[in-house]
Protein backbone atom coordinates (compact mmCIF):
# COMPACT_ATOMS: atom_id res chain seq x y z
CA UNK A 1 -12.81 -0.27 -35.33
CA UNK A 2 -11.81 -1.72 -31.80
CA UNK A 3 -10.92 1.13 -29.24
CA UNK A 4 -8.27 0.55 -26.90
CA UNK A 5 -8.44 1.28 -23.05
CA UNK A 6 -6.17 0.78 -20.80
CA UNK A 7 -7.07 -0.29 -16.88
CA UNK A 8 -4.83 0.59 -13.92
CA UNK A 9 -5.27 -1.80 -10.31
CA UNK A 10 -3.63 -0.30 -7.27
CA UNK A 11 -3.89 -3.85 -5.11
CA UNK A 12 -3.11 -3.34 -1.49
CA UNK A 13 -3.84 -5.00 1.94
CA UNK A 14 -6.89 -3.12 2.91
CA UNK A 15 -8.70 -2.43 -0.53
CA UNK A 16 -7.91 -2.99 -4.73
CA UNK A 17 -8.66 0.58 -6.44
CA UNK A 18 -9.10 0.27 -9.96
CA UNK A 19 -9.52 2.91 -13.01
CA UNK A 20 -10.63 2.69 -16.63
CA UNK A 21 -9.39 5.22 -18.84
CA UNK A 22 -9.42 5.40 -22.64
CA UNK A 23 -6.71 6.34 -25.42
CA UNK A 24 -6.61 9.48 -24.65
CA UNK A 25 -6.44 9.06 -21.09
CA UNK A 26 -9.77 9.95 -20.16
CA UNK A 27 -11.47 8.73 -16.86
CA UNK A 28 -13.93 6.57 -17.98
CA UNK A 29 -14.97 4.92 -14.18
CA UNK A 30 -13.59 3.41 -11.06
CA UNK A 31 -13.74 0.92 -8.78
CA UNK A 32 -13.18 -0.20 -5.46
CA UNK A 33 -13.06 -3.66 -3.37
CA UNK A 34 -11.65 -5.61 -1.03
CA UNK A 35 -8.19 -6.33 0.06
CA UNK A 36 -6.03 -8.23 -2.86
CA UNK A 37 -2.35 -8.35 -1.23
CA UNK A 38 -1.39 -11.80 -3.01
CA UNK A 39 -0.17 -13.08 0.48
CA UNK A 40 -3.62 -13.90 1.17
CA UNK A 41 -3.42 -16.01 -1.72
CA UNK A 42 -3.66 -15.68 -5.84
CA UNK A 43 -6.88 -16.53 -5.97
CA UNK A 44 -8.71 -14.29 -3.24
CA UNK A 45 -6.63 -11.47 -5.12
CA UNK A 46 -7.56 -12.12 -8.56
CA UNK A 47 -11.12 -12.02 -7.64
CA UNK A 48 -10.66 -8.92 -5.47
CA UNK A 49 -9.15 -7.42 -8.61
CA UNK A 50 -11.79 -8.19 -11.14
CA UNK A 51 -14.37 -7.11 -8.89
CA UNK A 52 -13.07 -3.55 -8.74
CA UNK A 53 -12.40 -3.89 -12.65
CA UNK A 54 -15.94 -5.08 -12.88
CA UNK A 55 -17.17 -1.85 -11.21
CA UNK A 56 -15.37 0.62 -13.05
CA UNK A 57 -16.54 -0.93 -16.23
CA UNK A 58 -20.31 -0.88 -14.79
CA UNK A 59 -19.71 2.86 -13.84
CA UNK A 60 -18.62 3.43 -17.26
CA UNK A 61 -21.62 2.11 -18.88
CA UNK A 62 -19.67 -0.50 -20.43
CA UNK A 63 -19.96 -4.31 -21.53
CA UNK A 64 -17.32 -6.53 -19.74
CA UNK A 65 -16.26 -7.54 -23.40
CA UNK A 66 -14.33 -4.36 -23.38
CA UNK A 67 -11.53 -5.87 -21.73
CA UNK A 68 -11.07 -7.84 -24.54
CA UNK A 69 -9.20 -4.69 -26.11
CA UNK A 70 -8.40 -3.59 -22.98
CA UNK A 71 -4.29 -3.30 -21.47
CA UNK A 72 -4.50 -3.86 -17.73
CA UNK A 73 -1.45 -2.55 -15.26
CA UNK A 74 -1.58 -4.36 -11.61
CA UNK A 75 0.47 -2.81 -8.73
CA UNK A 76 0.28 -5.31 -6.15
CA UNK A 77 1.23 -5.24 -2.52
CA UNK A 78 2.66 -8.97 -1.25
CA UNK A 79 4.72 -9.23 -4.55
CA UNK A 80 8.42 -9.99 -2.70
CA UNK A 81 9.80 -12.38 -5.26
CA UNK A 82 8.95 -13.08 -9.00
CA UNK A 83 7.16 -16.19 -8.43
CA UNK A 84 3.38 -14.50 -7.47
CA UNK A 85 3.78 -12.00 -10.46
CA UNK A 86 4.30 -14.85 -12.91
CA UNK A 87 1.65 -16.49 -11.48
CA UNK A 88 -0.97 -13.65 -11.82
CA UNK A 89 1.01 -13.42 -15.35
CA UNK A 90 -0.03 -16.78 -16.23
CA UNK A 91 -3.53 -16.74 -14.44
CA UNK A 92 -6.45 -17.03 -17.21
CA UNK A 93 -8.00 -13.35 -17.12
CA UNK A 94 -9.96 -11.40 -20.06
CA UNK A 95 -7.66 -8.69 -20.61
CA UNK A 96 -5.85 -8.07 -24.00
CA UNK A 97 -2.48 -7.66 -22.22
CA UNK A 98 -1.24 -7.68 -18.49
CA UNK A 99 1.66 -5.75 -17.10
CA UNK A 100 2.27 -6.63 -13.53
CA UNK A 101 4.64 -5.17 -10.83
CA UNK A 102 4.46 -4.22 -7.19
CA UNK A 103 2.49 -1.14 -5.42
CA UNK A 104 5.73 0.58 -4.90
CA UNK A 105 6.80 0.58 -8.66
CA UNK A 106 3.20 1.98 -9.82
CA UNK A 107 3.51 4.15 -7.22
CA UNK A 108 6.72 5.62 -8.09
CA UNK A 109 6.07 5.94 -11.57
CA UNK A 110 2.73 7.86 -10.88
CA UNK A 111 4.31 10.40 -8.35
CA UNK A 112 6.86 11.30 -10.53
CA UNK A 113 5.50 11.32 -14.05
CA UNK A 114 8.00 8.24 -15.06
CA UNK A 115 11.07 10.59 -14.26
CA UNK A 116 13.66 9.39 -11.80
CA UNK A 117 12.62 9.65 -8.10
CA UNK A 118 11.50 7.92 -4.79
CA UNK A 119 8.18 7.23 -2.79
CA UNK A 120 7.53 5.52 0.46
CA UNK A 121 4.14 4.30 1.29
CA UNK A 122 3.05 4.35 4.55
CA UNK A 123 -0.38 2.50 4.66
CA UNK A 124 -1.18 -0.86 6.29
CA UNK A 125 2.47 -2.31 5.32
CA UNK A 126 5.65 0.47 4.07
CA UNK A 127 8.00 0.41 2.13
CA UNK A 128 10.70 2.65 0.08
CA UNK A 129 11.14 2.86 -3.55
CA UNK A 130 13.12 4.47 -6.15
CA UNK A 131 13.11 4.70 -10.19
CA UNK A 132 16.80 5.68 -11.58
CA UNK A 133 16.88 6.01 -15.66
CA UNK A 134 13.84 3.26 -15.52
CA UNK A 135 15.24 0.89 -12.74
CA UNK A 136 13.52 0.16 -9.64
CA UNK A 137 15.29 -0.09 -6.13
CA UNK A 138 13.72 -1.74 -3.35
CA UNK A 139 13.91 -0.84 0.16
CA UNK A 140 12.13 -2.46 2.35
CA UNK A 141 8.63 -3.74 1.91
CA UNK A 142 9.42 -7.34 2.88
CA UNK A 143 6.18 -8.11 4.53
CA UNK A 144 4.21 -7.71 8.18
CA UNK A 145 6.20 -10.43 9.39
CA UNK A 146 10.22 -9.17 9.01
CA UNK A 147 9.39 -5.25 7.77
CA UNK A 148 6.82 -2.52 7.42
CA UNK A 149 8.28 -0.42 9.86
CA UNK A 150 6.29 2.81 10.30
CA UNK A 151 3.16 1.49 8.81
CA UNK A 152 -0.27 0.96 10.41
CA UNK A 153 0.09 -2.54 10.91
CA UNK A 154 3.57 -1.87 12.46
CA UNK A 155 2.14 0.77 14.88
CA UNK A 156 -0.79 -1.78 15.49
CA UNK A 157 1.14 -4.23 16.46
CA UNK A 158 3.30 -2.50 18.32
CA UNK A 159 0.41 -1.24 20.50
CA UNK A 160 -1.12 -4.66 21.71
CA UNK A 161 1.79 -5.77 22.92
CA UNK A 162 2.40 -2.61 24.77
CA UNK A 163 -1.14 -2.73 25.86
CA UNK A 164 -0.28 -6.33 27.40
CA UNK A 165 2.09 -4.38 28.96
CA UNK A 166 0.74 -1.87 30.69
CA UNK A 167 -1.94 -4.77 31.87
CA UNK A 168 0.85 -6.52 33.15
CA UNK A 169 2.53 -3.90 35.00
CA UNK A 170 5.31 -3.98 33.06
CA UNK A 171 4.40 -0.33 31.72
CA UNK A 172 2.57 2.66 33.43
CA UNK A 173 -1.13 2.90 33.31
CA UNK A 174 -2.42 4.19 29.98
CA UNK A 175 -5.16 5.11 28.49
CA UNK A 176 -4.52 3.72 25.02
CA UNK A 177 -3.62 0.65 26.70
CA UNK A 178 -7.11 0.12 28.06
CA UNK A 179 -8.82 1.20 25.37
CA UNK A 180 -7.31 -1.86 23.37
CA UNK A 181 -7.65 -4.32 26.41
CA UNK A 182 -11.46 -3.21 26.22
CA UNK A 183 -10.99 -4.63 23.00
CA UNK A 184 -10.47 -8.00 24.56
CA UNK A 185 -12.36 -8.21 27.58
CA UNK A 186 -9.43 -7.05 29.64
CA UNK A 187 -8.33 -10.70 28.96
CA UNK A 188 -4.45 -11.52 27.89
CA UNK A 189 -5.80 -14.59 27.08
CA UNK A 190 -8.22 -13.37 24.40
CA UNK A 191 -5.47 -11.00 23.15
CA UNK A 192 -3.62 -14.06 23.05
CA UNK A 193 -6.46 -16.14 20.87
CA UNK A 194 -7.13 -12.78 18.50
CA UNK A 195 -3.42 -12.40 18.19
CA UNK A 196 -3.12 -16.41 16.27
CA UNK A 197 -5.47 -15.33 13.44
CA UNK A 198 -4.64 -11.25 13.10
CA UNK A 199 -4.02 -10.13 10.24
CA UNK A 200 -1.91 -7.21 9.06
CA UNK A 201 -5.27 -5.64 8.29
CA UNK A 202 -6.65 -6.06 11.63
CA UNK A 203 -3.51 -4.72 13.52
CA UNK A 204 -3.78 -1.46 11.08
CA UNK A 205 -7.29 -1.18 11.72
CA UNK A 206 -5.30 -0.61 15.58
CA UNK A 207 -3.44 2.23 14.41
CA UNK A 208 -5.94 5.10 14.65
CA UNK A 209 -6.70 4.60 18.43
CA UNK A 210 -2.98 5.26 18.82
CA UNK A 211 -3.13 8.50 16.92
CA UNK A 212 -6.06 9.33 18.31
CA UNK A 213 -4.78 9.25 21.91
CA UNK A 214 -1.38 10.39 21.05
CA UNK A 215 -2.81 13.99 19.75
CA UNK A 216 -4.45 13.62 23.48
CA UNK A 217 -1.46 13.45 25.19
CA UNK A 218 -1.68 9.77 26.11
CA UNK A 219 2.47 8.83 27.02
CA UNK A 220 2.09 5.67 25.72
CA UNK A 221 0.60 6.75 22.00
CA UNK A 222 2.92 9.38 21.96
CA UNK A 223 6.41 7.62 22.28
CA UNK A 224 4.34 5.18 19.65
CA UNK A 225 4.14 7.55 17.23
CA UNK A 226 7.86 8.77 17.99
CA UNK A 227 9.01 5.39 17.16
CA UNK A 228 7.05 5.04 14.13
CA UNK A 229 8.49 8.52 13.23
CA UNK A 230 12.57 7.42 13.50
CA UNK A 231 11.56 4.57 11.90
CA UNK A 232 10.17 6.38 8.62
CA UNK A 233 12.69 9.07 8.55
CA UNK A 234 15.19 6.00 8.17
CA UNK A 235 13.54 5.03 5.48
CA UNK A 236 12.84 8.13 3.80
CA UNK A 237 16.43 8.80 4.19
CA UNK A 238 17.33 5.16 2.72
CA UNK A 239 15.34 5.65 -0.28
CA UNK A 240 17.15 9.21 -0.50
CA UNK A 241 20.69 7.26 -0.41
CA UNK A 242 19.66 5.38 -3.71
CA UNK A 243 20.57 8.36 -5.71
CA UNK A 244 17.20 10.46 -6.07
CA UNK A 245 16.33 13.69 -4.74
CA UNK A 246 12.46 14.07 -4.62
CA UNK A 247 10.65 11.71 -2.29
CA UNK A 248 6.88 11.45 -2.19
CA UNK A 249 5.33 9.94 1.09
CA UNK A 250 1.81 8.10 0.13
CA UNK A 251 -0.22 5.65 1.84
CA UNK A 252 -3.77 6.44 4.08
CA UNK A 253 -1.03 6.69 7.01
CA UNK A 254 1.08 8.80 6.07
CA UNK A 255 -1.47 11.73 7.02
CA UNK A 256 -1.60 10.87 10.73
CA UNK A 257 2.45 9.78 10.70
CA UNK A 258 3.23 13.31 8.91
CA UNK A 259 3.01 15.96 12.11
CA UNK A 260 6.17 13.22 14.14
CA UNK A 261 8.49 13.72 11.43
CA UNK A 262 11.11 15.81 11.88
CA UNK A 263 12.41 18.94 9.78
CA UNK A 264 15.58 17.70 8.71
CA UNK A 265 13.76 15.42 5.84
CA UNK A 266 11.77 18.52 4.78
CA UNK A 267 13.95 19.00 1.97
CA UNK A 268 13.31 15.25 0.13
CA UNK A 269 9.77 15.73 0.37
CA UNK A 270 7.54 16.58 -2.68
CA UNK A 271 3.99 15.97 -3.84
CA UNK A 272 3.23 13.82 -5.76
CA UNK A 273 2.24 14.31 -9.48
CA UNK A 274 0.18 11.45 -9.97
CA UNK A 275 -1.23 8.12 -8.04
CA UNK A 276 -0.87 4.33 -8.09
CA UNK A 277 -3.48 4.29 -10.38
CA UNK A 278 -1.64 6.49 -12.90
CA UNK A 279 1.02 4.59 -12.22
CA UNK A 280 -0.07 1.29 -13.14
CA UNK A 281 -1.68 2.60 -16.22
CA UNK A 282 1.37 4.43 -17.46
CA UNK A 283 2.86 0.75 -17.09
CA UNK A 284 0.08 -0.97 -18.62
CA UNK A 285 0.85 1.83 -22.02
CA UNK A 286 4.61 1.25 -21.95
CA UNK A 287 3.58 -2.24 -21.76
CA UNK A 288 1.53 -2.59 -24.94
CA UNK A 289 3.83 0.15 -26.51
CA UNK A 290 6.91 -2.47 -25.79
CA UNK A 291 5.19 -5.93 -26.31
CA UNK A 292 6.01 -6.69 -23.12
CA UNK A 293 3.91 -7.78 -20.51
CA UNK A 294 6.40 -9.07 -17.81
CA UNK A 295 7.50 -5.73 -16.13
């Protein structure tokens, strides 16, 4: 008799999580590696994908035939439009059935148990996201380039060019600002040449100087942080406008964004009940429950 298992990938811009569970929902293993946002290309995520699948099935003592009966759920970051989820749709891959959405919708439906309510990650992009009688509503979330306000990439970004800057003159002498020029040589111009090729990734990877120096008084971190605090509570309050009345804030920056918020949001905020990963399983079940793969 072939058991089936159901696999959960929580696909983001600075790592791809995944989870193996069983029937019954038991943890079986999980898996980590590298980023698999599909903006850096179908390909590069697929494989980024199947490498954490590939390690949760090793840490469950398992053959890699078990995906063969096995109904995979991918939350993906980079997923603006339906054409790169029917491409991973249609992409050749050994699973038994393949649910796909983005990180916000697996999100939401693991922090709220697949009730109605909203989430906004904060993490190297943001975005806001609500689930009203089994509808999702976007806000947000349109990439590095036009959105991600509040995020670590945003607050990365935000603090090179402040950093050029203060180097210029244009700003007051700070010390945030020449810990990042330190970065570059004290060049512009090699800020300049890093800046062509950065990726969201490497402006996130910005974002804890900031906080760092911000919870050291540093003026410059500090009004940072402010900004990417008005910036998230508009969000937070967007999402609330859809219609829901719990919000939970996720992401790996939420924890260093969390002490600039103000009070008057207090009341949207919950914990959440579950994770991306229990999200995208949950999806990958109603999936396979449904016949439907395209979600």
């Amino acid at each position: 008799m072939t058991v089936e298992m159901f696999l959960g990938i929580d696909g983001g811009g600075t790592n791809c999580r995944a989870r193996l569970v069983d029937a019954d929902g038991t943890v079986l293993g999980e898996g980590r590696a590298g980023p698999s946002n599909t903006t850096l290309g179908i390909d590069q995520a697929f494989g980024e994908i199947l490498k954490a699948a590939y390690a949760a099935c090793d840490q469950a003592g398992l053959d890699k035939s078990t995906f063969s009966h096995t109904h995979a759920g991918f939350g993906l970051a980079g997923l603006p439009d339906g054409r790169d989820r029917n491409r991973l749709l249609n992409y050749p891959h050994p699973f038994a059935s393949l649910a796909v959405n983005t990180d916000a919708h697996t999100a939401c439906l693991g922090a709220h148990g697949g009730r109605n309510g909203g989430i906004v990650i904060f993490g190297t992009g943001s975005c806001g996201y609500a689930i009203l009688e089994g509808r999702g509503h976007n806000v947000g979330g349109w990439g590095f380039r036009l959105s991600d306000h509040a995020s670590g990439a945003w607050v990365g970004k935000r603090a090179v060019q402040a950093a050029l800057q203060s180097f210029d003159g244009i700003l007051p002498p700070s010390t945030l600002a020449e810990d990042i020029m330190a970065e570059f040589a004290n060049s512009a111009e090699q800020a300049v040449i890093w800046a062509e090729t950065a990726r969201p990734v490497d402006y996130g990877a910005i974002a804890p100087k900031v906080v760092s120096r911000a919870e050291s008084g540093d003026a410059l971190a500090r009004n940072l942080m402010l900004q990417a605090a008005e910036e998230a509570t508009h969000l937070i309050q967007a999402v609330a406008a859809k219609g829901v009345a719990q919000i939970a804030c996720l992401g790996g920056f939420f924890k260093y964004l969390s002490p600039w918020l103000p009070d008057k949001i207090n009341h949207l905020l919950v914990t959440a009940k579950g994770d991306p990963l229990d999200g995208a399983i949950r999806m990958a079940r109603n999936a396979q429950a449904e016949g439907n793969t395209n979600v």
